[in-house]
C-alpha atoms as a PDB file:
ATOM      1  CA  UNK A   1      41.772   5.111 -47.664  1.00  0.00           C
ATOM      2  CA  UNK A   2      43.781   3.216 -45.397  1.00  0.00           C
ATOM      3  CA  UNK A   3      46.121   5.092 -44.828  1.00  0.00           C
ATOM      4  CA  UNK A   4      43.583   8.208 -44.223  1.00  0.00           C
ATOM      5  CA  UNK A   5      42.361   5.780 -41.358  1.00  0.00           C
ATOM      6  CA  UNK A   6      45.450   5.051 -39.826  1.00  0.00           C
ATOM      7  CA  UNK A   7      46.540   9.061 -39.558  1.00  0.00           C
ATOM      8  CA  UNK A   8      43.198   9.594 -37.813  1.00  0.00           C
ATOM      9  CA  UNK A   9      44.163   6.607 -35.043  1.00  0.00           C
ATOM     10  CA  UNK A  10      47.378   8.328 -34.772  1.00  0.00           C
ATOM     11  CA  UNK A  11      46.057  11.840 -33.903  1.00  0.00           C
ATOM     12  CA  UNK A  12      43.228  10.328 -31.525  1.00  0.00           C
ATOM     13  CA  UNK A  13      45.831   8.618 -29.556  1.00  0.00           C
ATOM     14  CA  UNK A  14      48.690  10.778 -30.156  1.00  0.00           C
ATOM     15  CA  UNK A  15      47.558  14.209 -29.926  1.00  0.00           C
ATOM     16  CA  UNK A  16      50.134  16.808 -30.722  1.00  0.00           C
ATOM     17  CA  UNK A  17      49.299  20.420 -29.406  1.00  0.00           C
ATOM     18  CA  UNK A  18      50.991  23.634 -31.287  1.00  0.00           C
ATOM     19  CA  UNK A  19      53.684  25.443 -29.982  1.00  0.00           C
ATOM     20  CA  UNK A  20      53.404  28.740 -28.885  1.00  0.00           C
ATOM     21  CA  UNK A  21      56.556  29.474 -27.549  1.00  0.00           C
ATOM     22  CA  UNK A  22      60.327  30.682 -28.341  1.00  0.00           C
ATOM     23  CA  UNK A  23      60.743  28.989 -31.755  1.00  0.00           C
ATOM     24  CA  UNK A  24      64.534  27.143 -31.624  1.00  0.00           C
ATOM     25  CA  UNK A  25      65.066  23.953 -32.277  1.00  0.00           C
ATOM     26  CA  UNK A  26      65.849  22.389 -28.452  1.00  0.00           C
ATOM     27  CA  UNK A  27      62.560  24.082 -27.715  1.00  0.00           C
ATOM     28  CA  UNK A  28      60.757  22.486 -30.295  1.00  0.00           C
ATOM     29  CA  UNK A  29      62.053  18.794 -29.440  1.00  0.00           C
ATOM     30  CA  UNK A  30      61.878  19.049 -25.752  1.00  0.00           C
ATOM     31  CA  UNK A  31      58.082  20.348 -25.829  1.00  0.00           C
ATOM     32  CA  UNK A  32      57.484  17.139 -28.426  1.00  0.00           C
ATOM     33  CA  UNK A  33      59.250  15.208 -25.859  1.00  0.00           C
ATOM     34  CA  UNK A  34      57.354  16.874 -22.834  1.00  0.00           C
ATOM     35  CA  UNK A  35      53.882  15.938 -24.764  1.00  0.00           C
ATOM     36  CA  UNK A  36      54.997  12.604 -25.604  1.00  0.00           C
ATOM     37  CA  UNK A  37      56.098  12.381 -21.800  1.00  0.00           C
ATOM     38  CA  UNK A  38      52.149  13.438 -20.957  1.00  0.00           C
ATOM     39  CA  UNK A  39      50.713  11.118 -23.460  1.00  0.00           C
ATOM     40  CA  UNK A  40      52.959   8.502 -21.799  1.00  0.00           C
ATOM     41  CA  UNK A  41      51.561   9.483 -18.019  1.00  0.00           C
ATOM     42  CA  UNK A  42      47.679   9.983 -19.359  1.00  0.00           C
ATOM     43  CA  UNK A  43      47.941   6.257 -19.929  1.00  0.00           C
ATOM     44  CA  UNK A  44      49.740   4.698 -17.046  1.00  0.00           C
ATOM     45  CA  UNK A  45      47.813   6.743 -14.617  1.00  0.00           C
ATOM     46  CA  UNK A  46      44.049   4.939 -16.715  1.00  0.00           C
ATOM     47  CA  UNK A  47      45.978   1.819 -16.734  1.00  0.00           C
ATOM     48  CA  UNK A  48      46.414   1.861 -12.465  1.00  0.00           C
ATOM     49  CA  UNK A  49      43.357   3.228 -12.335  1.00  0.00           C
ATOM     50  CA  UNK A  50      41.257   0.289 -14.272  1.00  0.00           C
ATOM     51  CA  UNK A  51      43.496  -2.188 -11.843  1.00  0.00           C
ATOM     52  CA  UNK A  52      45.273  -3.496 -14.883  1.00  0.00           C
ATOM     53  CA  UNK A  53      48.721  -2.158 -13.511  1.00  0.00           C
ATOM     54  CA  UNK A  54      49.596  -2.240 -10.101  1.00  0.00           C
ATOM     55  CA  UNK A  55      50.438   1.154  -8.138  1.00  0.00           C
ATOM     56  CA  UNK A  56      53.964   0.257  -8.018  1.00  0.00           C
ATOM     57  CA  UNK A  57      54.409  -0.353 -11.182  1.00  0.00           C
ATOM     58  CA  UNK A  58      52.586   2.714 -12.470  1.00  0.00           C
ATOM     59  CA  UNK A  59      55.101   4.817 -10.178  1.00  0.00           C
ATOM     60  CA  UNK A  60      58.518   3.030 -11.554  1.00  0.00           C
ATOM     61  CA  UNK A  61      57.216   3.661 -14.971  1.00  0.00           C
ATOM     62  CA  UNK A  62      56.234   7.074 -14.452  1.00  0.00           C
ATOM     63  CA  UNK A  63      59.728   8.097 -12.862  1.00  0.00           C
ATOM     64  CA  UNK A  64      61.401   6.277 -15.073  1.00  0.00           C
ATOM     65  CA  UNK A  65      59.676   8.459 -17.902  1.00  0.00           C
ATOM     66  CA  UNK A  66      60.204  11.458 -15.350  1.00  0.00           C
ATOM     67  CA  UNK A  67      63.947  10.716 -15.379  1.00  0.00           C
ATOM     68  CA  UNK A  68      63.910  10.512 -19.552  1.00  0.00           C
ATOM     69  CA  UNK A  69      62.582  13.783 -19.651  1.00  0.00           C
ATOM     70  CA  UNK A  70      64.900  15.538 -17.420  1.00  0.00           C
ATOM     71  CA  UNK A  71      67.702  14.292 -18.853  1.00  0.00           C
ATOM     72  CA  UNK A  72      66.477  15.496 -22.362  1.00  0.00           C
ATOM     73  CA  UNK A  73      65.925  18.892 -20.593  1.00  0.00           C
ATOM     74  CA  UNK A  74      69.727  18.788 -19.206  1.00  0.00           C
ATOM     75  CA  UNK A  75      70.942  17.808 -22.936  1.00  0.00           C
ATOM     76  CA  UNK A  76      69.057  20.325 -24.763  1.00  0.00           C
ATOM     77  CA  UNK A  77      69.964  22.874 -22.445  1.00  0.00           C
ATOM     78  CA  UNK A  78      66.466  24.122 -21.740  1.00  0.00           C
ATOM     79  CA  UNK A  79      66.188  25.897 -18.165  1.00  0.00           C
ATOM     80  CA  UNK A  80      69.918  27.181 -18.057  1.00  0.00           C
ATOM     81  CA  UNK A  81      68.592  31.159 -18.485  1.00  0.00           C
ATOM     82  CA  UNK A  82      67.740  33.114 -15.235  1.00  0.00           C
ATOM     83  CA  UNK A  83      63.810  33.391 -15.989  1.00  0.00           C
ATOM     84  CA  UNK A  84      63.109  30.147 -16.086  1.00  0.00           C
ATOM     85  CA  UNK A  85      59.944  28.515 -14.964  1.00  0.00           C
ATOM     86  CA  UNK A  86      60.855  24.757 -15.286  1.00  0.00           C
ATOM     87  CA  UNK A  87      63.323  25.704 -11.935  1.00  0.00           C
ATOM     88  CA  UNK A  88      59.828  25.681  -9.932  1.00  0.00           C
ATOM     89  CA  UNK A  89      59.203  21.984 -10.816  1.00  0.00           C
ATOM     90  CA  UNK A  90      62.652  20.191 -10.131  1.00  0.00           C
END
């Protein structure tokens, strides 16, 4: 039972969505790390908002998990094709 409990926490505060796109592998990981990058932001941005982390801080951690994520982009190779949308947002 336990255990039953401690999957539920995990999908309330870890939320995974399905993927509906291209199905190859460097897809697959960058949207996990793209969600777990959104997760990441969801809380900072509550946590600066409640006035339990300063504004400053909320912005260092949030480029800092900006910067993760684009370098997992640049290793996986997603975005090197011509018809790319992900070229809008760097």
């Amino acid at each position: 039972m336990e255990n039953s409990n401690q999957r539920d926490k995990e999908k309330l505060l870890y939320p995974h969505a399905r993927y509906y796109g291209q199905i190859k592998p460097e897809n697959l990981v960058f949207n996990a790390n793209l969600q777990e990058f959104s997760q990441k932001v969801s809380y900072i941005s509550c946590l600066e908002t409640s006035g339990k982390l300063a504004p400053q801080e909320a912005y260092d951690k949030i480029k800092a998990l900006w910067k993760q994520l684009k370098r997992s982009k640049k290793e996986l190779g997603i975005g090197n094709g011509s018809s790319d949308i992900t070229k809008d947002i760097t």
